[in-house]
C-alpha atoms as a PDB file:
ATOM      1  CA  UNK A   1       0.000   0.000   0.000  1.00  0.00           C
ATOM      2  CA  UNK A   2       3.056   2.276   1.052  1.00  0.00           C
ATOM      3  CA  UNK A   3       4.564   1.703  -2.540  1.00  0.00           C
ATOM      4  CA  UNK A   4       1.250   2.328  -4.356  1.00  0.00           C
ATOM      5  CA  UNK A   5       1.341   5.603  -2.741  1.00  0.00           C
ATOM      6  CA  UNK A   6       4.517   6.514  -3.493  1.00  0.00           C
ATOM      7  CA  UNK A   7       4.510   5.597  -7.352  1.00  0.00           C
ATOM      8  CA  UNK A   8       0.906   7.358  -7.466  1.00  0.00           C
ATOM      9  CA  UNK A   9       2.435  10.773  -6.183  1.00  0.00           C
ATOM     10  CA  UNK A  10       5.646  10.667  -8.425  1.00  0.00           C
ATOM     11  CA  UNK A  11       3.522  10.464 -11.355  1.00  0.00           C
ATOM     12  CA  UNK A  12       1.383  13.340 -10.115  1.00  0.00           C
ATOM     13  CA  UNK A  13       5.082  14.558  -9.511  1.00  0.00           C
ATOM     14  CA  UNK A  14       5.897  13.467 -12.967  1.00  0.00           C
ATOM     15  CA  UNK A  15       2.781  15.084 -14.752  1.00  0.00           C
ATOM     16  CA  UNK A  16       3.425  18.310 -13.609  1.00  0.00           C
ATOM     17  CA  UNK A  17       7.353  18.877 -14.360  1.00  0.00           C
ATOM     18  CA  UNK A  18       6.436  16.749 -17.756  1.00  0.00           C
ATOM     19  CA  UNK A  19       7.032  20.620 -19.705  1.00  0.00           C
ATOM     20  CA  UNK A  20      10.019  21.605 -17.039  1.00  0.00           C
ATOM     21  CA  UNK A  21      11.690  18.313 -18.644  1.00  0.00           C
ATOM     22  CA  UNK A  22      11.378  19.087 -21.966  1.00  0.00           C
ATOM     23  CA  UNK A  23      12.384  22.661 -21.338  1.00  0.00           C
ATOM     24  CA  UNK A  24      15.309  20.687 -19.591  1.00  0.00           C
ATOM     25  CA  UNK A  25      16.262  18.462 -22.301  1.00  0.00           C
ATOM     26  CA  UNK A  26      16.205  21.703 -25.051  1.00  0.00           C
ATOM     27  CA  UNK A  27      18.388  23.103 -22.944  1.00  0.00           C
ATOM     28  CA  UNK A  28      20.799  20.803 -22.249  1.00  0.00           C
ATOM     29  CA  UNK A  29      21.091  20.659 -26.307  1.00  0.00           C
ATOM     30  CA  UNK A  30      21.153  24.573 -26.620  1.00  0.00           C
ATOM     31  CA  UNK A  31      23.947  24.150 -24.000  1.00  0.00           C
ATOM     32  CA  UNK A  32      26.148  21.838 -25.415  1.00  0.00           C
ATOM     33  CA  UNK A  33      25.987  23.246 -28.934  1.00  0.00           C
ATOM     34  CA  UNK A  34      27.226  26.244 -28.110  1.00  0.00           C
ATOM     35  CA  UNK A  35      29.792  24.991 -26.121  1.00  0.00           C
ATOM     36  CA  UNK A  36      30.965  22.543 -28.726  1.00  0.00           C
ATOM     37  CA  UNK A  37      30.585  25.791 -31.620  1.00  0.00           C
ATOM     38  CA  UNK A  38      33.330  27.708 -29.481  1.00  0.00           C
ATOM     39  CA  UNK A  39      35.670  25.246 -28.856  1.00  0.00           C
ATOM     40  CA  UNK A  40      35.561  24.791 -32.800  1.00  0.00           C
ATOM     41  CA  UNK A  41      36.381  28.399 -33.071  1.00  0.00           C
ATOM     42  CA  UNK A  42      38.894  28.344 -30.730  1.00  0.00           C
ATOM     43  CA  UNK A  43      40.898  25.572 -32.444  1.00  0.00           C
ATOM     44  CA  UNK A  44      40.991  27.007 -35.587  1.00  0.00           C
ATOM     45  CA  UNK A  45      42.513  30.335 -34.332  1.00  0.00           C
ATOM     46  CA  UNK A  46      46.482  30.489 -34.251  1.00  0.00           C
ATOM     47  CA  UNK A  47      46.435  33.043 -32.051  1.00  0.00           C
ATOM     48  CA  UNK A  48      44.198  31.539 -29.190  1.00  0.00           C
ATOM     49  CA  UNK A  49      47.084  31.416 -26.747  1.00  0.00           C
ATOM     50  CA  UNK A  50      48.367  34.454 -26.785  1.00  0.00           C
ATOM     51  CA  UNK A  51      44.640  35.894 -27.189  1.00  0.00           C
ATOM     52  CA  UNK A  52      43.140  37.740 -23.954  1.00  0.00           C
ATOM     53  CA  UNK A  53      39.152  36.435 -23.276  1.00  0.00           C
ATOM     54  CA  UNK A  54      37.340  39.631 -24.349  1.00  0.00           C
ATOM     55  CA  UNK A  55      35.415  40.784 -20.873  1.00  0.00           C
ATOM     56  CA  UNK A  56      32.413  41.707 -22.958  1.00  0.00           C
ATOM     57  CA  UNK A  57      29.658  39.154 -23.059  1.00  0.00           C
ATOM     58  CA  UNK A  58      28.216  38.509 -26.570  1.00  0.00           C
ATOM     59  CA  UNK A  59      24.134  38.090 -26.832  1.00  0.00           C
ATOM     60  CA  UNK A  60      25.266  34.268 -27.405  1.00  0.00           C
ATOM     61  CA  UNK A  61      26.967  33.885 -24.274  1.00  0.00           C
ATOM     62  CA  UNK A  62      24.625  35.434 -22.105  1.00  0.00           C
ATOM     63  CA  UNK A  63      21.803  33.109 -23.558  1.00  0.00           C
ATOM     64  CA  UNK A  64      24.346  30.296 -22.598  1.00  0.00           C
ATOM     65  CA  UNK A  65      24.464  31.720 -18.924  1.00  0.00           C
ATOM     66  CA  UNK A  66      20.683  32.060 -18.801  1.00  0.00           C
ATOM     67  CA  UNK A  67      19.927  28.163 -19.784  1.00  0.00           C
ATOM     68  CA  UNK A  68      22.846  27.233 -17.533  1.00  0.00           C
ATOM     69  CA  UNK A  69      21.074  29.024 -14.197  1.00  0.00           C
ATOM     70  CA  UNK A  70      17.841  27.616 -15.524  1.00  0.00           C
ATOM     71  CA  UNK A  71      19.529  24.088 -15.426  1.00  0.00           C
ATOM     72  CA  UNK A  72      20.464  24.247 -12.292  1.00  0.00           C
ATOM     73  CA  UNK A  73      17.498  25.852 -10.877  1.00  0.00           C
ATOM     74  CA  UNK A  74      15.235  22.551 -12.317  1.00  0.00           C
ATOM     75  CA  UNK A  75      17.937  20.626 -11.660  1.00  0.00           C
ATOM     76  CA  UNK A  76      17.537  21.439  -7.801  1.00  0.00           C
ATOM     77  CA  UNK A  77      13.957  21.893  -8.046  1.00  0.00           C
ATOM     78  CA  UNK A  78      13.847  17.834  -9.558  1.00  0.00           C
ATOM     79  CA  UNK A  79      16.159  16.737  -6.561  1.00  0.00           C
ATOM     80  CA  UNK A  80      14.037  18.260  -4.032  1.00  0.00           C
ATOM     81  CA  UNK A  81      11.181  16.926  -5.268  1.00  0.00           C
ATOM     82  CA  UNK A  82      12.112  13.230  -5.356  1.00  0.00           C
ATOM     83  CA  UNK A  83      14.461  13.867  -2.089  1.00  0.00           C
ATOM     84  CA  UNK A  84      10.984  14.709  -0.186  1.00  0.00           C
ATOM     85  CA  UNK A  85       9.071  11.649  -1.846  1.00  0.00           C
ATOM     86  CA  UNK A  86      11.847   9.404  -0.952  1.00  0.00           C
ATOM     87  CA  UNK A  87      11.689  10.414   2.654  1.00  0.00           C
ATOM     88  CA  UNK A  88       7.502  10.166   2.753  1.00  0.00           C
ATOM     89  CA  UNK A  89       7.733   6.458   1.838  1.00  0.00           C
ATOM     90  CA  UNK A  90      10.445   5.568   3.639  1.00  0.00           C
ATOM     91  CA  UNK A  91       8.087   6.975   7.196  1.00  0.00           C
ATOM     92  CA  UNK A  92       5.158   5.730   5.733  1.00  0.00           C
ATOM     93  CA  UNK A  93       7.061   2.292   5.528  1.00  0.00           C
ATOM     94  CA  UNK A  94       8.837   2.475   8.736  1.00  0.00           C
ATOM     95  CA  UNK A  95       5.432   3.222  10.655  1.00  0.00           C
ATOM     96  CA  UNK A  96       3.817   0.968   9.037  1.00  0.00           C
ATOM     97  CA  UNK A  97       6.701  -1.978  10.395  1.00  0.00           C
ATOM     98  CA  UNK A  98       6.653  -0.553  13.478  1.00  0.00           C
ATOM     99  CA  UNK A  99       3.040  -0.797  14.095  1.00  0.00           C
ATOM    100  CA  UNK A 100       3.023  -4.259  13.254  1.00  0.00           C
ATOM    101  CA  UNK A 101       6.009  -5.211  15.582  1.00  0.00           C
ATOM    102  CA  UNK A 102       4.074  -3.068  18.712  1.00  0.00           C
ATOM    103  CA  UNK A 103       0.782  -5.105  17.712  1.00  0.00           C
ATOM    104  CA  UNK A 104       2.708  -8.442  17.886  1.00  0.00           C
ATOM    105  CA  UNK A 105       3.826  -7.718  20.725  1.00  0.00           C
ATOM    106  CA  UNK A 106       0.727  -6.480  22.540  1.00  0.00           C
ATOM    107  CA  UNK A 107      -1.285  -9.868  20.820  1.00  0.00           C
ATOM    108  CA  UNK A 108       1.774 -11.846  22.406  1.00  0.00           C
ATOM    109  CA  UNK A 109       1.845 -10.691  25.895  1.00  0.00           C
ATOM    110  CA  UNK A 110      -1.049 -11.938  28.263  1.00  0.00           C
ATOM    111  CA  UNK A 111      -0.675 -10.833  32.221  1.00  0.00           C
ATOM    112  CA  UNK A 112      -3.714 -12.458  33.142  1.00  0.00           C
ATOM    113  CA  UNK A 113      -2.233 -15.993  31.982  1.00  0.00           C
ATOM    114  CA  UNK A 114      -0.383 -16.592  35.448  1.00  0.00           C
ATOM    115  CA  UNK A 115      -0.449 -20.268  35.379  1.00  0.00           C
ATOM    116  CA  UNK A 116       0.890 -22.232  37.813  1.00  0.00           C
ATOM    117  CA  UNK A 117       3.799 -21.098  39.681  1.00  0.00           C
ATOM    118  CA  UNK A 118       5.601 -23.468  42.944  1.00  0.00           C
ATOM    119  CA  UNK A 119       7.157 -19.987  44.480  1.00  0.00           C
ATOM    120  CA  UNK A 120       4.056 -18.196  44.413  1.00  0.00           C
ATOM    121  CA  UNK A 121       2.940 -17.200  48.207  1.00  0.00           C
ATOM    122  CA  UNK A 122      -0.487 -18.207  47.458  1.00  0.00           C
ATOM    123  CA  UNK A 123      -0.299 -21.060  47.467  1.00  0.00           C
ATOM    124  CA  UNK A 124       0.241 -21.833  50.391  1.00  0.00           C
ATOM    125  CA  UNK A 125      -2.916 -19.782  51.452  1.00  0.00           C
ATOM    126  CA  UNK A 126      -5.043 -21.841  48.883  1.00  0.00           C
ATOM    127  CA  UNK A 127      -3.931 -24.715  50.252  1.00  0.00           C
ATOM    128  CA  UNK A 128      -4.510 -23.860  53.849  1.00  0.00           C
ATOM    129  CA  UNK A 129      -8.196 -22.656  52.599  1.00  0.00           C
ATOM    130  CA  UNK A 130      -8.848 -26.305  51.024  1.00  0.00           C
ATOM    131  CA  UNK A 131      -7.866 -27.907  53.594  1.00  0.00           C
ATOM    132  CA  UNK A 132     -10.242 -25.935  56.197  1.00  0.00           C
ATOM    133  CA  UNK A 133     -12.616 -26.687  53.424  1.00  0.00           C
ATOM    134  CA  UNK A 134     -12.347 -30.207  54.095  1.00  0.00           C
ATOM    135  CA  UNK A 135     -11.600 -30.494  57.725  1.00  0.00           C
ATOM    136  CA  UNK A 136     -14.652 -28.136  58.523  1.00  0.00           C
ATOM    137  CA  UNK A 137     -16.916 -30.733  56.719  1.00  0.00           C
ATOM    138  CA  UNK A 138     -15.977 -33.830  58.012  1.00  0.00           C
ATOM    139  CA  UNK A 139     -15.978 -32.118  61.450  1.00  0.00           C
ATOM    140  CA  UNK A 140     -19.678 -31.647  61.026  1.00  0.00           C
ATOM    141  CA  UNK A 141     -18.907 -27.661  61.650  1.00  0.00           C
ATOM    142  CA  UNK A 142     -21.881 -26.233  59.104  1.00  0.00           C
ATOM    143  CA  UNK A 143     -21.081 -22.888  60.408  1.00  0.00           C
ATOM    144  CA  UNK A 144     -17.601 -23.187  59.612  1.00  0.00           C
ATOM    145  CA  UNK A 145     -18.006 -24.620  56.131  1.00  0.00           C
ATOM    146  CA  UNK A 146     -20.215 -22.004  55.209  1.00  0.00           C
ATOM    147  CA  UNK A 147     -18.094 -19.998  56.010  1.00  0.00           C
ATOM    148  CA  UNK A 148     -16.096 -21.143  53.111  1.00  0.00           C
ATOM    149  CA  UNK A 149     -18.284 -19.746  50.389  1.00  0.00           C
ATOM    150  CA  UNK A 150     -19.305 -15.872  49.419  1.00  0.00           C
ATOM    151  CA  UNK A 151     -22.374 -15.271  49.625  1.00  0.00           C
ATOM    152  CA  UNK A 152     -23.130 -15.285  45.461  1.00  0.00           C
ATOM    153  CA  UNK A 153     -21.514 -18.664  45.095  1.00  0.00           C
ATOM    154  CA  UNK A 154     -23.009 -21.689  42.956  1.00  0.00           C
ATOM    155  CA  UNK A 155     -22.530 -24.919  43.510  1.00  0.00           C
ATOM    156  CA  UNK A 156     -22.953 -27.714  40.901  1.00  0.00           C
ATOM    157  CA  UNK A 157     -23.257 -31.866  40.894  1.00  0.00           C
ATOM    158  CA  UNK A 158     -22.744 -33.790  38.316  1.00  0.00           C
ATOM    159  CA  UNK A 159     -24.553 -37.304  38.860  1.00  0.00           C
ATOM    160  CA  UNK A 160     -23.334 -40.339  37.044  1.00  0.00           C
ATOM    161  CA  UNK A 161     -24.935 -39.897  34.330  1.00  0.00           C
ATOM    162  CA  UNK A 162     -23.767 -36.773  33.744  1.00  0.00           C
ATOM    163  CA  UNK A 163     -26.570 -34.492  34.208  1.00  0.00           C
ATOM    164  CA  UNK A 164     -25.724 -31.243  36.362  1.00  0.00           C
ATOM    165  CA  UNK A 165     -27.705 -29.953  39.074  1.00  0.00           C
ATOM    166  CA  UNK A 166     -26.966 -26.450  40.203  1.00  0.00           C
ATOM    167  CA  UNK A 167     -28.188 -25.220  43.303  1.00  0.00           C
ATOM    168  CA  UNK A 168     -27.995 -21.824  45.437  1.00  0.00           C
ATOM    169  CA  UNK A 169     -25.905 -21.703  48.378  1.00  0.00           C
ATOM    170  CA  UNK A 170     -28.733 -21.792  51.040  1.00  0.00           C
ATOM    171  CA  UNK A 171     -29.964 -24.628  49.253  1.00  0.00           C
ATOM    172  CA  UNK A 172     -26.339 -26.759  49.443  1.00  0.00           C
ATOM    173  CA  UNK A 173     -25.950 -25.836  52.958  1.00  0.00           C
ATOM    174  CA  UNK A 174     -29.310 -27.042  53.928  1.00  0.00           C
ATOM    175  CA  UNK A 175     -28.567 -30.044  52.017  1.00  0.00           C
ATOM    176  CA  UNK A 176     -25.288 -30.772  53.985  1.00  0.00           C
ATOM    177  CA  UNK A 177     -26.781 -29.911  57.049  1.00  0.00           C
ATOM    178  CA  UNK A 178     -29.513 -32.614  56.909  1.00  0.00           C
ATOM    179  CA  UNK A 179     -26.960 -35.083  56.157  1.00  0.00           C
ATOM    180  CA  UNK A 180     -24.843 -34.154  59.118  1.00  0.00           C
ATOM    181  CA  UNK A 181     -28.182 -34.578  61.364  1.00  0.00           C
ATOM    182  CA  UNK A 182     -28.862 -38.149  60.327  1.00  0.00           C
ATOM    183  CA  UNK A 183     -25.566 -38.842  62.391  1.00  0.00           C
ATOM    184  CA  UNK A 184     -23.862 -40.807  59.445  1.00  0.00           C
ATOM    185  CA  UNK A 185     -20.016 -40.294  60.170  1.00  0.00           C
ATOM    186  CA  UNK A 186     -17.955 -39.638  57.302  1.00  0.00           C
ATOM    187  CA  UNK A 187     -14.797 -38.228  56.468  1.00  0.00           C
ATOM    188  CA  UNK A 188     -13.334 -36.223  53.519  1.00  0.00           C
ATOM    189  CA  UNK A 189      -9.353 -35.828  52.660  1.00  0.00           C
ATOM    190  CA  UNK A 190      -7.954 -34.164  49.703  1.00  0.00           C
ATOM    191  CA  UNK A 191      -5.492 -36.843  48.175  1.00  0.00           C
ATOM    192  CA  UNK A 192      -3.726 -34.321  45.495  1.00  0.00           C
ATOM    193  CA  UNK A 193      -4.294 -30.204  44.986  1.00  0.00           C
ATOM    194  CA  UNK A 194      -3.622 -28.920  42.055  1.00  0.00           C
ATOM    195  CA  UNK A 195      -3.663 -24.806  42.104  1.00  0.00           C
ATOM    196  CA  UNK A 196      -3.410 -22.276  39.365  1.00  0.00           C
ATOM    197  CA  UNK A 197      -3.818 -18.744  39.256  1.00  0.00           C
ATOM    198  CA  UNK A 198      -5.341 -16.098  37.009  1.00  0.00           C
ATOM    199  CA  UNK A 199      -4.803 -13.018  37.579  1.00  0.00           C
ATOM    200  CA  UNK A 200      -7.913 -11.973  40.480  1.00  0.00           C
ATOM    201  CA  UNK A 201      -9.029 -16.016  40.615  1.00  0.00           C
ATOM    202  CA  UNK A 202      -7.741 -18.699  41.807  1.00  0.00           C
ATOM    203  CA  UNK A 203      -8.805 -22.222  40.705  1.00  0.00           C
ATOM    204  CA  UNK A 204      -8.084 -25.663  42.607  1.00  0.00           C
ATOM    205  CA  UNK A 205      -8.641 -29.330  41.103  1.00  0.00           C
ATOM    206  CA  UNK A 206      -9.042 -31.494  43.891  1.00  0.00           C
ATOM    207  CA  UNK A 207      -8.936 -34.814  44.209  1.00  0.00           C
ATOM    208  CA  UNK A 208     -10.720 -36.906  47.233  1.00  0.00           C
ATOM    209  CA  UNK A 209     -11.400 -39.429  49.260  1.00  0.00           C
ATOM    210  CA  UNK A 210     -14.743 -40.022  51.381  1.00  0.00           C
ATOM    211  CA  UNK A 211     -14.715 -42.282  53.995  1.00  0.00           C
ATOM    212  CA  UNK A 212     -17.708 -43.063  55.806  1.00  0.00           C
ATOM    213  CA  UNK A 213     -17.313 -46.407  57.723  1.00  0.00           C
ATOM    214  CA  UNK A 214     -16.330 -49.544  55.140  1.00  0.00           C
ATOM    215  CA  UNK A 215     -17.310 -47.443  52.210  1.00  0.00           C
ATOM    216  CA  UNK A 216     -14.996 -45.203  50.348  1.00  0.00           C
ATOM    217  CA  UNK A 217     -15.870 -42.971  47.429  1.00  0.00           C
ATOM    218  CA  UNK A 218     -13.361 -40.832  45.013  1.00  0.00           C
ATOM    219  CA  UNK A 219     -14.370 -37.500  43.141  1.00  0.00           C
ATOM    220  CA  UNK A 220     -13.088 -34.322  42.454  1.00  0.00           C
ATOM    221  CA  UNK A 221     -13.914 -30.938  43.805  1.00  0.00           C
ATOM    222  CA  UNK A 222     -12.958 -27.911  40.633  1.00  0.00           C
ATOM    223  CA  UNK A 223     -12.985 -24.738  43.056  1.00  0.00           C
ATOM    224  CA  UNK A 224     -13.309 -20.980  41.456  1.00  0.00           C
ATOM    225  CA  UNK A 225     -11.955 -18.882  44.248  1.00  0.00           C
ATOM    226  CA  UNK A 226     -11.662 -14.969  45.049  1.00  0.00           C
ATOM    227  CA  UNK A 227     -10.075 -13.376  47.354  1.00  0.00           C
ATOM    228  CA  UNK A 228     -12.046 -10.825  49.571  1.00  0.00           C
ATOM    229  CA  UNK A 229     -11.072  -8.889  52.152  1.00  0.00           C
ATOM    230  CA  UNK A 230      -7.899 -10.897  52.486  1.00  0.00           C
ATOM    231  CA  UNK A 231      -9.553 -13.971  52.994  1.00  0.00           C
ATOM    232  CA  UNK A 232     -10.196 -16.539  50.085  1.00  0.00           C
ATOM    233  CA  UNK A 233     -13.626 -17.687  49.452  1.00  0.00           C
ATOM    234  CA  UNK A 234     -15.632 -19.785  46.826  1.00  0.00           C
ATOM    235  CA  UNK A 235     -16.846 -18.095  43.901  1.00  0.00           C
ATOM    236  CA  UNK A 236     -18.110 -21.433  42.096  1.00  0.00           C
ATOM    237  CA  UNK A 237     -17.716 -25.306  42.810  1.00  0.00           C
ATOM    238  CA  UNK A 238     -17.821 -28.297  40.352  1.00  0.00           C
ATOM    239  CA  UNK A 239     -18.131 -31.320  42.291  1.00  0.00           C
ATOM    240  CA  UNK A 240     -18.653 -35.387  40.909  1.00  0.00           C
ATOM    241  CA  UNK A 241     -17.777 -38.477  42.477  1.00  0.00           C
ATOM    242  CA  UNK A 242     -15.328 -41.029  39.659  1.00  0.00           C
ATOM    243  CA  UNK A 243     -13.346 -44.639  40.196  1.00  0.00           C
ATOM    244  CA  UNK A 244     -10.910 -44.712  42.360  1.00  0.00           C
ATOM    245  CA  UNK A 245      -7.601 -43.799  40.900  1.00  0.00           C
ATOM    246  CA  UNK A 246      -4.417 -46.093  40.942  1.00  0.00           C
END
């Protein structure tokens, strides 16, 4: 597109000097004739050694001067011309490449991508949330594990079949609580945490174990967490119960 431009303005460039360059060529002609006419004369006088140059100027020679100023003056008038043309493009061009290597660059960086990082100090308070998560629960603490969630959290099971049944948080908690008042003891340990972060969430893949006398079960628990008021709490939780991993 940048050369398009260019080559469309130096033959706007091109159209307009179109009579200064033919005046220019004639010139050059007129030029050279009569310099090529007096050297002829001057080689075919015997006395053009000892002959002193005549300080008047002859009609001829003065038309020589005025074709030689008007040379130069379309001479310089046809360098700055293309000189300026030459330096549009080459901006045009270089902002053109430069924009291109700043909107690489911006495409190619992504802060929010945190990922997963062993050194980072949240971790450690993730961790220490989960496993409060856990311990509250199979202490039978309702107060405590609600505590756990804010106060917009969802919370969805997926059955074996795979269908997904989202309920409120009142709703979970209720649920919980009318298991822990049947007096069925059961206890839940993470068996491997897996945390990432991203930038304002945090997300933990959890994988457990539910004991609850001979029985055991496996699932996982995918937690969406946010920290608030320098406390971590659950934004969303993904929980399904799978085989027993080896």
């Amino acid at each position: 597109m940048t050369v398009s431009l260019f080559l469309m303005w130096s033959l706007a460039i091109d159209a307009r000097h179109e009579d200064c360059f033919r005046q220019f060529v004639k010139d050059i002609l007129g030029a050279w004739h009569i310099a090529h006419h007096k050297t002829s004369l001057l080689s075919e006088s015997p006395m053009r050694k000892r002959t002193r140059p005549s300080k008047q100027v002859t009609l001829e020679e003065n038309r020589s001067l005025v074709q030689s100023a008007r040379i130069l003056k379309f001479g310089s008038k046809f360098f700055i011309t293309w000189a300026a043309g030459l330096i549009i493009a080459v901006t045009l061009i270089f902002m053109f490449t430069a924009s291109s290597l700043v909107g690489d660059k911006t495409f190619a960086a992504d802060p929010v991508q945190e990922g997963k990082s062993p050194d980072d100090p949240r971790n450690k308070e993730v961790e220490t949330f989960i496993r409060r998560y856990f311990r509250t629960w199979s202490s039978q603490d309702l107060k405590g594990y609600g505590e756990c969630f804010l106060n917009s959290s969802s919370i969805q099971f997926i059955d074996p079949q795979g269908k997904v049944e989202l309920s409120s948080l009142p709703t979970f908690l209720a649920s919980q609580g009318e298991f822990m008042r049947r007096g069925e003891r059961a206890t839940e340990a993470p068996v491997s945490i897996d945390i990432r972060f991203e930038s304002k969430l945090a997300r933990a893949i959890v994988y457990w174990k539910l004991t609850s006398g001979s029985r055991e079960v496996f699932g996982y628990d995918h937690f969406t967490l946010l920290k608030q008021n320098g406390e971590w709490g659950i934004v969303n939780l993904v929980f399904y119960e799978t085989k027993r991993l080896e």
